[in-house]
PDB file of N, CA and C in Angstrom:
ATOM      1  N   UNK A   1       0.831  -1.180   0.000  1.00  0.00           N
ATOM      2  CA  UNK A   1       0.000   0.000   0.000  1.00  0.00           C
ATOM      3  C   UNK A   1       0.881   1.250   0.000  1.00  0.00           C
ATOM      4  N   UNK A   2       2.032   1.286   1.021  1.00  0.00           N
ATOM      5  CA  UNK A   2       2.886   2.522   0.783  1.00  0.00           C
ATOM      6  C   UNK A   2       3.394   2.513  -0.380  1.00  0.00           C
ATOM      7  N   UNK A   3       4.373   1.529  -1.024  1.00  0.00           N
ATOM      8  CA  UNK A   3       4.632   2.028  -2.678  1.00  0.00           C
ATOM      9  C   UNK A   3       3.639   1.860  -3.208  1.00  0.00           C
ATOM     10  N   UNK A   4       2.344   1.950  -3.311  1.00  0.00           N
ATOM     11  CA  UNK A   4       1.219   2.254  -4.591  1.00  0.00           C
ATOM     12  C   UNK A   4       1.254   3.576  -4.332  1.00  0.00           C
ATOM     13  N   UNK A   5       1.005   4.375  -2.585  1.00  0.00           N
ATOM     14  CA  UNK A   5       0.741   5.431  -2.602  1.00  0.00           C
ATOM     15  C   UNK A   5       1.874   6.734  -3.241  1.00  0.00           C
ATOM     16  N   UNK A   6       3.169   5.947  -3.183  1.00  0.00           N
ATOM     17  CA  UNK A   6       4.349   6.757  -3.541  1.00  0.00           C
ATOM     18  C   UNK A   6       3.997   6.778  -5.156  1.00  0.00           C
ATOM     19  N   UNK A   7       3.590   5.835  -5.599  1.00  0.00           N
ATOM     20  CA  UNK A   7       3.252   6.002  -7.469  1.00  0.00           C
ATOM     21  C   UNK A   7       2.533   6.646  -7.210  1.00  0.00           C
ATOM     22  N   UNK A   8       1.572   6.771  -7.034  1.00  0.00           N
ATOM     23  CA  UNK A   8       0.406   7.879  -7.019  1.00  0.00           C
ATOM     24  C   UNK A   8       1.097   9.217  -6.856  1.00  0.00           C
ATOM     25  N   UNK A   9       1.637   9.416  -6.093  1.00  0.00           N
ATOM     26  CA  UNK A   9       2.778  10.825  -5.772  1.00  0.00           C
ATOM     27  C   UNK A   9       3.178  11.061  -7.127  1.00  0.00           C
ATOM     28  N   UNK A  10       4.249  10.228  -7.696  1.00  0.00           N
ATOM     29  CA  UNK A  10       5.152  10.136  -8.769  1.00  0.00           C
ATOM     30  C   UNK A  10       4.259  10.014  -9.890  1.00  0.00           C
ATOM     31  N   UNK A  11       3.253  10.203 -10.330  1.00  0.00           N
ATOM     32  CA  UNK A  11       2.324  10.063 -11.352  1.00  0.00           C
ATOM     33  C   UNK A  11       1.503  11.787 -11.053  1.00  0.00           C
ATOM     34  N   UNK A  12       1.206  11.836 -10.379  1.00  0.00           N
ATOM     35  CA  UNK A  12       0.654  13.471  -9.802  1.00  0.00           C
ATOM     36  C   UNK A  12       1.540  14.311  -9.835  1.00  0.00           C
ATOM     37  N   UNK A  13       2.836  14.051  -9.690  1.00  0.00           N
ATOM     38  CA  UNK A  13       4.127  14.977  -9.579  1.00  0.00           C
ATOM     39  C   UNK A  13       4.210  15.273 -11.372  1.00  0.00           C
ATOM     40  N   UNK A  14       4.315  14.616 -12.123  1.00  0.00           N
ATOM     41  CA  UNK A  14       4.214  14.177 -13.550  1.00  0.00           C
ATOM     42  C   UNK A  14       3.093  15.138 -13.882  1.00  0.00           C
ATOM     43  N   UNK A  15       2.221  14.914 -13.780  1.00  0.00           N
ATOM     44  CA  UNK A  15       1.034  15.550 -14.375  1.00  0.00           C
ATOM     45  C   UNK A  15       0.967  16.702 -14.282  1.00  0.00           C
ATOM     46  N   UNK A  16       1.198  17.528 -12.871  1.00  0.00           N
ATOM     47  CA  UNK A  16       1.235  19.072 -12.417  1.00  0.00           C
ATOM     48  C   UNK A  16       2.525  19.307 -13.422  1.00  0.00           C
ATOM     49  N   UNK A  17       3.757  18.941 -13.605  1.00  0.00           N
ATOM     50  CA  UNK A  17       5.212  19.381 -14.130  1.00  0.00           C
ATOM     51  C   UNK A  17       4.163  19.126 -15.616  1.00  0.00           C
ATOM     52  N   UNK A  18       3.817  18.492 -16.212  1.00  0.00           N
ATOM     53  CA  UNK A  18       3.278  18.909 -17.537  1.00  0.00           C
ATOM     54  C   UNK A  18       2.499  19.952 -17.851  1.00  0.00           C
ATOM     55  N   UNK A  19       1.264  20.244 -16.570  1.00  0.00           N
ATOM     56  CA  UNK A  19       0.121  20.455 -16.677  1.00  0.00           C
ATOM     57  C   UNK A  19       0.674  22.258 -16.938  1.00  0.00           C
ATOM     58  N   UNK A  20       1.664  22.198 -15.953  1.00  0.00           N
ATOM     59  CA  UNK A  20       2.267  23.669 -15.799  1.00  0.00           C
ATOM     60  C   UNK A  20       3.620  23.786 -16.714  1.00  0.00           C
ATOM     61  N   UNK A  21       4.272  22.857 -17.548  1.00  0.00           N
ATOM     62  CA  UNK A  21       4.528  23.096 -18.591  1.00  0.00           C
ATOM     63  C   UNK A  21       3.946  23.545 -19.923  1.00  0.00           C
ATOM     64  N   UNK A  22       2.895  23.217 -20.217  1.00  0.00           N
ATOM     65  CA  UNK A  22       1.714  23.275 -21.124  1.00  0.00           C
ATOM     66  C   UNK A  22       1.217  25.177 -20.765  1.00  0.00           C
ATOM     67  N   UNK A  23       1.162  25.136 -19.767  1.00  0.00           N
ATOM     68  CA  UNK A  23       0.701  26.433 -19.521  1.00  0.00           C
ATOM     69  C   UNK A  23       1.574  27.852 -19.530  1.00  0.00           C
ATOM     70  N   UNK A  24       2.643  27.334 -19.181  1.00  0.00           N
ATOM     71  CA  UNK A  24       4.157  28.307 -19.669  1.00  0.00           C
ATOM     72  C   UNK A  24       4.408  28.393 -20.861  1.00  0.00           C
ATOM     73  N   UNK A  25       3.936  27.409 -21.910  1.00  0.00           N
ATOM     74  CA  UNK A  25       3.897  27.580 -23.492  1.00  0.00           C
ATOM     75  C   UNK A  25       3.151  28.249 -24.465  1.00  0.00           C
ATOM     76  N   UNK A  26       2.286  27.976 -23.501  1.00  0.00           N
ATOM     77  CA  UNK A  26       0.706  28.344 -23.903  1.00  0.00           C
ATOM     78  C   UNK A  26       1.567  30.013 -23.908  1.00  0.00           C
ATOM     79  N   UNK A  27       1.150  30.392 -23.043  1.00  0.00           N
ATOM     80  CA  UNK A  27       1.442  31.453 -22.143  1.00  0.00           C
ATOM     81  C   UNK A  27       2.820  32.605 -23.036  1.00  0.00           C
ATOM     82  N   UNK A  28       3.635  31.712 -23.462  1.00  0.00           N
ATOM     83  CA  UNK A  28       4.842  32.818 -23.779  1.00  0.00           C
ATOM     84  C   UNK A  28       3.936  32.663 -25.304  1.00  0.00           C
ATOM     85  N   UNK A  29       3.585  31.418 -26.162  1.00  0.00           N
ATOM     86  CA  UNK A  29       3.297  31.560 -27.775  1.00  0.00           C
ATOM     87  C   UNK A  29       2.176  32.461 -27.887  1.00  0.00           C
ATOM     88  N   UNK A  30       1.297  32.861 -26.935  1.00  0.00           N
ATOM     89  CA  UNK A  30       0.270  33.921 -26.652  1.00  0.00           C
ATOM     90  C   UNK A  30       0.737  35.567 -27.140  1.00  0.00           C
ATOM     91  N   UNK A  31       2.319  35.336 -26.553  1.00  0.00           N
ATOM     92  CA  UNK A  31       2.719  36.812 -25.698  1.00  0.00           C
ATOM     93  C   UNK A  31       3.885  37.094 -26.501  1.00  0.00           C
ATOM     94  N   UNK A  32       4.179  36.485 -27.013  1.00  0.00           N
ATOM     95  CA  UNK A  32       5.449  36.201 -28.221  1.00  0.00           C
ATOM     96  C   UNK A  32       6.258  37.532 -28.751  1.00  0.00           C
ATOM     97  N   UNK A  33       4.819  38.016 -29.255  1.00  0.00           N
ATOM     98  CA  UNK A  33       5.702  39.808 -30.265  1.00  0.00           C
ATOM     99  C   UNK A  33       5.037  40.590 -28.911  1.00  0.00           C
ATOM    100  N   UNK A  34       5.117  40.311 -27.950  1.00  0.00           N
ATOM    101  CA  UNK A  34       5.072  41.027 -27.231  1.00  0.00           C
ATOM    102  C   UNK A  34       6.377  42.132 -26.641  1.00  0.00           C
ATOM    103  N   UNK A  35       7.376  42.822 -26.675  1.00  0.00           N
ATOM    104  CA  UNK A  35       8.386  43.420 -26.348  1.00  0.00           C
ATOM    105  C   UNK A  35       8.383  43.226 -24.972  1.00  0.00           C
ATOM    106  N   UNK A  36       7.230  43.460 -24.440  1.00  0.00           N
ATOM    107  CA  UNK A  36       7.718  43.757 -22.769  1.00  0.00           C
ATOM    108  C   UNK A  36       7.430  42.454 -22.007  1.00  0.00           C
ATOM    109  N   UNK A  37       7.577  40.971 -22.875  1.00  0.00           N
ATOM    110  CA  UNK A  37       7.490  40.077 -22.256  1.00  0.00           C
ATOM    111  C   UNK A  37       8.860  39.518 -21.617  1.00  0.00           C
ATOM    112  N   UNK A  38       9.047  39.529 -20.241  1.00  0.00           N
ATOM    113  CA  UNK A  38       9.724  39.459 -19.850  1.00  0.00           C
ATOM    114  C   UNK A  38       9.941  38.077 -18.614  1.00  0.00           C
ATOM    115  N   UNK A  39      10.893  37.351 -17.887  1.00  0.00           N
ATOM    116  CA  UNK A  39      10.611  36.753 -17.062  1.00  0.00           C
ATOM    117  C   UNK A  39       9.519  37.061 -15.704  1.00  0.00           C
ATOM    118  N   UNK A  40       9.607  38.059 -15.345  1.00  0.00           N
ATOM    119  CA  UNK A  40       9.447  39.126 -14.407  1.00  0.00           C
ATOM    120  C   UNK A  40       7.758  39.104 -14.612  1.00  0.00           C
ATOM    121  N   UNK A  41       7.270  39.186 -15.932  1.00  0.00           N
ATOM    122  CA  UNK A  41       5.921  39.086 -16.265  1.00  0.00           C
ATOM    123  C   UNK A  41       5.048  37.808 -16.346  1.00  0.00           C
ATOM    124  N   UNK A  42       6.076  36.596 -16.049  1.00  0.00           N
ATOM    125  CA  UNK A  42       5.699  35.467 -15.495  1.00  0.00           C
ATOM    126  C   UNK A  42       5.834  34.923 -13.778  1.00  0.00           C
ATOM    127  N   UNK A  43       5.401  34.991 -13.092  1.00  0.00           N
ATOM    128  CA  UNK A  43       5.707  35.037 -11.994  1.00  0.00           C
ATOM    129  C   UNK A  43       5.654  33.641 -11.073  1.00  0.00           C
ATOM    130  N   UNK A  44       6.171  33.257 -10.575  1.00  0.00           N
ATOM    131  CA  UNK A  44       6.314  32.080 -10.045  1.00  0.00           C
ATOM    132  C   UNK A  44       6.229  32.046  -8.558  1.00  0.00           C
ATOM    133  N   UNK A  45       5.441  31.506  -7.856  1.00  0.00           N
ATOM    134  CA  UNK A  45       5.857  31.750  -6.008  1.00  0.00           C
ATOM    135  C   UNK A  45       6.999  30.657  -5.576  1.00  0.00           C
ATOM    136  N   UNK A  46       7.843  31.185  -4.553  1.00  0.00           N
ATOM    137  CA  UNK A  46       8.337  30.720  -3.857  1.00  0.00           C
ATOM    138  C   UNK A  46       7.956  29.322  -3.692  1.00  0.00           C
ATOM    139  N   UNK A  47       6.467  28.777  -3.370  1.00  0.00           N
ATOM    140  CA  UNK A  47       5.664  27.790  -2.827  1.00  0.00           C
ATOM    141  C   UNK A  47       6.172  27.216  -4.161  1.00  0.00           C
ATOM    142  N   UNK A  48       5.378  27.251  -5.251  1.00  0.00           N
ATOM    143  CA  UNK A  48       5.704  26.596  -6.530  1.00  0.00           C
ATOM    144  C   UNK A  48       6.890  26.026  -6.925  1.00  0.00           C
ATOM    145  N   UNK A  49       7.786  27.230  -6.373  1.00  0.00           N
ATOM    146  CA  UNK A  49       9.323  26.017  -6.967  1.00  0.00           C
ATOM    147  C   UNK A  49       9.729  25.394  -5.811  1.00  0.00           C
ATOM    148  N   UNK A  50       9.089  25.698  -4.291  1.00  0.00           N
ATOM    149  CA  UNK A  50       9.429  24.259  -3.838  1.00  0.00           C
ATOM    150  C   UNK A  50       9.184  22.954  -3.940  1.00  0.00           C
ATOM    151  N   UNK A  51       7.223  23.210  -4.247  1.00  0.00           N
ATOM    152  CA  UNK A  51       6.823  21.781  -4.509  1.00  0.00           C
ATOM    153  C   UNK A  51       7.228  21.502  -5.733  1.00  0.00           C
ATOM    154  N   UNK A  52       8.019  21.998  -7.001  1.00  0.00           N
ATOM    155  CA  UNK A  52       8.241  21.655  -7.810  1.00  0.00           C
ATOM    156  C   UNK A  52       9.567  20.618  -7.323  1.00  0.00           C
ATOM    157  N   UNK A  53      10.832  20.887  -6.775  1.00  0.00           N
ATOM    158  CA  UNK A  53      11.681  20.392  -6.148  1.00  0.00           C
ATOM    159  C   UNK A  53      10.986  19.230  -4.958  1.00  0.00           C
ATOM    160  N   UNK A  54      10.557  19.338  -4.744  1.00  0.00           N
ATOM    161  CA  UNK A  54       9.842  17.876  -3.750  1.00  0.00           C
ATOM    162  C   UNK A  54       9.612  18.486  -2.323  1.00  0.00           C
ATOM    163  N   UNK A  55      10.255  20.072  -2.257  1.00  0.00           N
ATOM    164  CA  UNK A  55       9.344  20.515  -0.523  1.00  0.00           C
ATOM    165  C   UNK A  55       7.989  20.918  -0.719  1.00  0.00           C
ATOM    166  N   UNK A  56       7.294  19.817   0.706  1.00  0.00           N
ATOM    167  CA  UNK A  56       6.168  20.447   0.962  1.00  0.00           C
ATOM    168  C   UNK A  56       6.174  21.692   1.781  1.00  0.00           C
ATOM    169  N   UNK A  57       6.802  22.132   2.513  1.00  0.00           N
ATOM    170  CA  UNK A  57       6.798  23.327   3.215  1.00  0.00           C
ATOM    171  C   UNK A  57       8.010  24.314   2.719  1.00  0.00           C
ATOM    172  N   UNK A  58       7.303  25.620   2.088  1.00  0.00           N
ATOM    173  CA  UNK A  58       8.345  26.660   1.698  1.00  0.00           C
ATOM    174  C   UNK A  58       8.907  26.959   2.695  1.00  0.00           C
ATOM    175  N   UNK A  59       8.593  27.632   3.666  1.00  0.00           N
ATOM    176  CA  UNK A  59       9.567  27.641   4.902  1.00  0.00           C
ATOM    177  C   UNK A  59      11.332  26.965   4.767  1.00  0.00           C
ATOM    178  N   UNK A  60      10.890  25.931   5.035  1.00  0.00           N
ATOM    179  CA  UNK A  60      11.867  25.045   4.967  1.00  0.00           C
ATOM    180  C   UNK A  60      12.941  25.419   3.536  1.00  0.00           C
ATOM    181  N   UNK A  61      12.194  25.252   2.264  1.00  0.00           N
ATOM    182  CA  UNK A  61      12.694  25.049   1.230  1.00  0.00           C
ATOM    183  C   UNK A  61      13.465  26.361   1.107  1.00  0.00           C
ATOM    184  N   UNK A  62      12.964  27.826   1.594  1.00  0.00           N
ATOM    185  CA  UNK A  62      13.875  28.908   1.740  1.00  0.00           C
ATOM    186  C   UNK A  62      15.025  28.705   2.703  1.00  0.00           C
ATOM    187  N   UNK A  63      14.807  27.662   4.168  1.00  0.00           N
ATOM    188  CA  UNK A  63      16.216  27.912   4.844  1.00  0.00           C
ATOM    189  C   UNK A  63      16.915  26.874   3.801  1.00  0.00           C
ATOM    190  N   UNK A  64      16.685  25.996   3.430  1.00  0.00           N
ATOM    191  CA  UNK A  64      17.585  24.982   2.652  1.00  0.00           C
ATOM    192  C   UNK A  64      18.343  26.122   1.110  1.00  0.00           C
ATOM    193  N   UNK A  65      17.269  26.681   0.967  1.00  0.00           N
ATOM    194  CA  UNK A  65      18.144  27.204  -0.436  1.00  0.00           C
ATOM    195  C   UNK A  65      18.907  28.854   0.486  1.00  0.00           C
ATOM    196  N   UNK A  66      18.706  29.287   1.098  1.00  0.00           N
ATOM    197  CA  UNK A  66      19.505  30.407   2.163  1.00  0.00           C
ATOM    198  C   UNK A  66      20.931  29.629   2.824  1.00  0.00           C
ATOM    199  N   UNK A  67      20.809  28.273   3.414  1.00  0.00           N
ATOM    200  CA  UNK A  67      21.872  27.811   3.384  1.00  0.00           C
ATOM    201  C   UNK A  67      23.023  27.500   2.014  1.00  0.00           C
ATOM    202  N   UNK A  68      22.499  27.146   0.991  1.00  0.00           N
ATOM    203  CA  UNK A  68      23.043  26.778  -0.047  1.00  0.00           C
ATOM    204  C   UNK A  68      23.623  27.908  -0.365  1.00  0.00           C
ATOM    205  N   UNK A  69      22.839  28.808  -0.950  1.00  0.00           N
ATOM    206  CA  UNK A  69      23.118  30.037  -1.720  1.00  0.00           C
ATOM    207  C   UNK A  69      23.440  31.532  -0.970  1.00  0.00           C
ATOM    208  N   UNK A  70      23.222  31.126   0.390  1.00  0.00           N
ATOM    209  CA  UNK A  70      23.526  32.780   1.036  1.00  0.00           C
ATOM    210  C   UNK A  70      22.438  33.571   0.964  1.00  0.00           C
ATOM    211  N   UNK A  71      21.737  33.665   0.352  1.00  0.00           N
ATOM    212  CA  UNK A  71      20.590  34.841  -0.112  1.00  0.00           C
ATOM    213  C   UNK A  71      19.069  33.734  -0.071  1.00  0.00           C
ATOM    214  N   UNK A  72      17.930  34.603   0.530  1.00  0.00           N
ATOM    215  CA  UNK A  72      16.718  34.079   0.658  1.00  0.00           C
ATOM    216  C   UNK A  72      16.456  34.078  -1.058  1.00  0.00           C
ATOM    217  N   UNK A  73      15.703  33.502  -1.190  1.00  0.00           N
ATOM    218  CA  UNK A  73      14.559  32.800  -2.853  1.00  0.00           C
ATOM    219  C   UNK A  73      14.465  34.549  -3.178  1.00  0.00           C
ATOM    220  N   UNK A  74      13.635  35.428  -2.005  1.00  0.00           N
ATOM    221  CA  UNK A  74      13.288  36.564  -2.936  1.00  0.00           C
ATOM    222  C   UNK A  74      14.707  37.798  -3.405  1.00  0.00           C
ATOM    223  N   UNK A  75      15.698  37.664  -2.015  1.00  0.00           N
ATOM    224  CA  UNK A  75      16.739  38.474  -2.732  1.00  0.00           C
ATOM    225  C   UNK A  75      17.553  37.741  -3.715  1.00  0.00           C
ATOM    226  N   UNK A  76      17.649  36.326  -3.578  1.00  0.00           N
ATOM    227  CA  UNK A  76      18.241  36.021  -5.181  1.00  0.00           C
ATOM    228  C   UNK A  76      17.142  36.372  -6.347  1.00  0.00           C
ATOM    229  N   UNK A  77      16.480  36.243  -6.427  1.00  0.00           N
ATOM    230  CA  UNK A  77      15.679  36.944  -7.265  1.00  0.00           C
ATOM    231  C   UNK A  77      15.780  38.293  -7.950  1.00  0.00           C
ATOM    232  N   UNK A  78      15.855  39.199  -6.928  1.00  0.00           N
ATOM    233  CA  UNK A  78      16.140  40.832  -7.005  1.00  0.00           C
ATOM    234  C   UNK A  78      17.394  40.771  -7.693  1.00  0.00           C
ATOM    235  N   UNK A  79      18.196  40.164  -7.072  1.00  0.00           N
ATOM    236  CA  UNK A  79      19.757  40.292  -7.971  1.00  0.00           C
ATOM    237  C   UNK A  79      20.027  39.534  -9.205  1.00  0.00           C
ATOM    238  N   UNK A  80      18.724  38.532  -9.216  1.00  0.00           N
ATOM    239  CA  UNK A  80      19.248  38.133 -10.761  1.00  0.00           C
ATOM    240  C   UNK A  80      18.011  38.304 -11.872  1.00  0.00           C
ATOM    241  N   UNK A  81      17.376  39.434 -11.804  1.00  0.00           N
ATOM    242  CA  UNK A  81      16.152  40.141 -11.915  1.00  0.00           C
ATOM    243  C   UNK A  81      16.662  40.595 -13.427  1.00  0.00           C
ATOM    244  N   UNK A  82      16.598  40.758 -14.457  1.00  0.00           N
ATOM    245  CA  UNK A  82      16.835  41.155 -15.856  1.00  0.00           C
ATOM    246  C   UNK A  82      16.060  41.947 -16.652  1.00  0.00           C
TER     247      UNK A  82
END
């Protein structure tokens, strides 16, 4: 029963990473001759790229990437802002 429930994870994990691939495509071929399309005009939360990486709690996933990188999720951001 626990590895069925872990496929189930790993099959749902799959589907959202498409579901929200599909939608980032969508999304830029929409916006394309747009000039002021920029990263910045796509916005992503904090929350999102943790559960994208496998944390359930952002919290966490900011001290883990603050340890790594020195800088919290939003000031690396600011500094690599384009």
């Amino acid at each position: 029963m626990i590895a069925s429930a872990g496929q189930d994870d790993a099959r749902s994990d799959s589907v959202m990473n498409e579901t929200l691939y599909t939608r980032i495509v969508a999304f830029i071929q929409q916006n394309l001759a747009d000039p002021g399309l920029t990263p910045n005009r796509m916005p992503t939360t904090i929350g999102t790229v943790a559960r994208q990486w496998g944390f359930t709690d952002p919290t966490h996933f900011s001290r883990r990437f603050r340890g790594a990188y020195g800088l919290s999720p939003p000031e690396w951001r600011r500094l690599n802002a384009s």
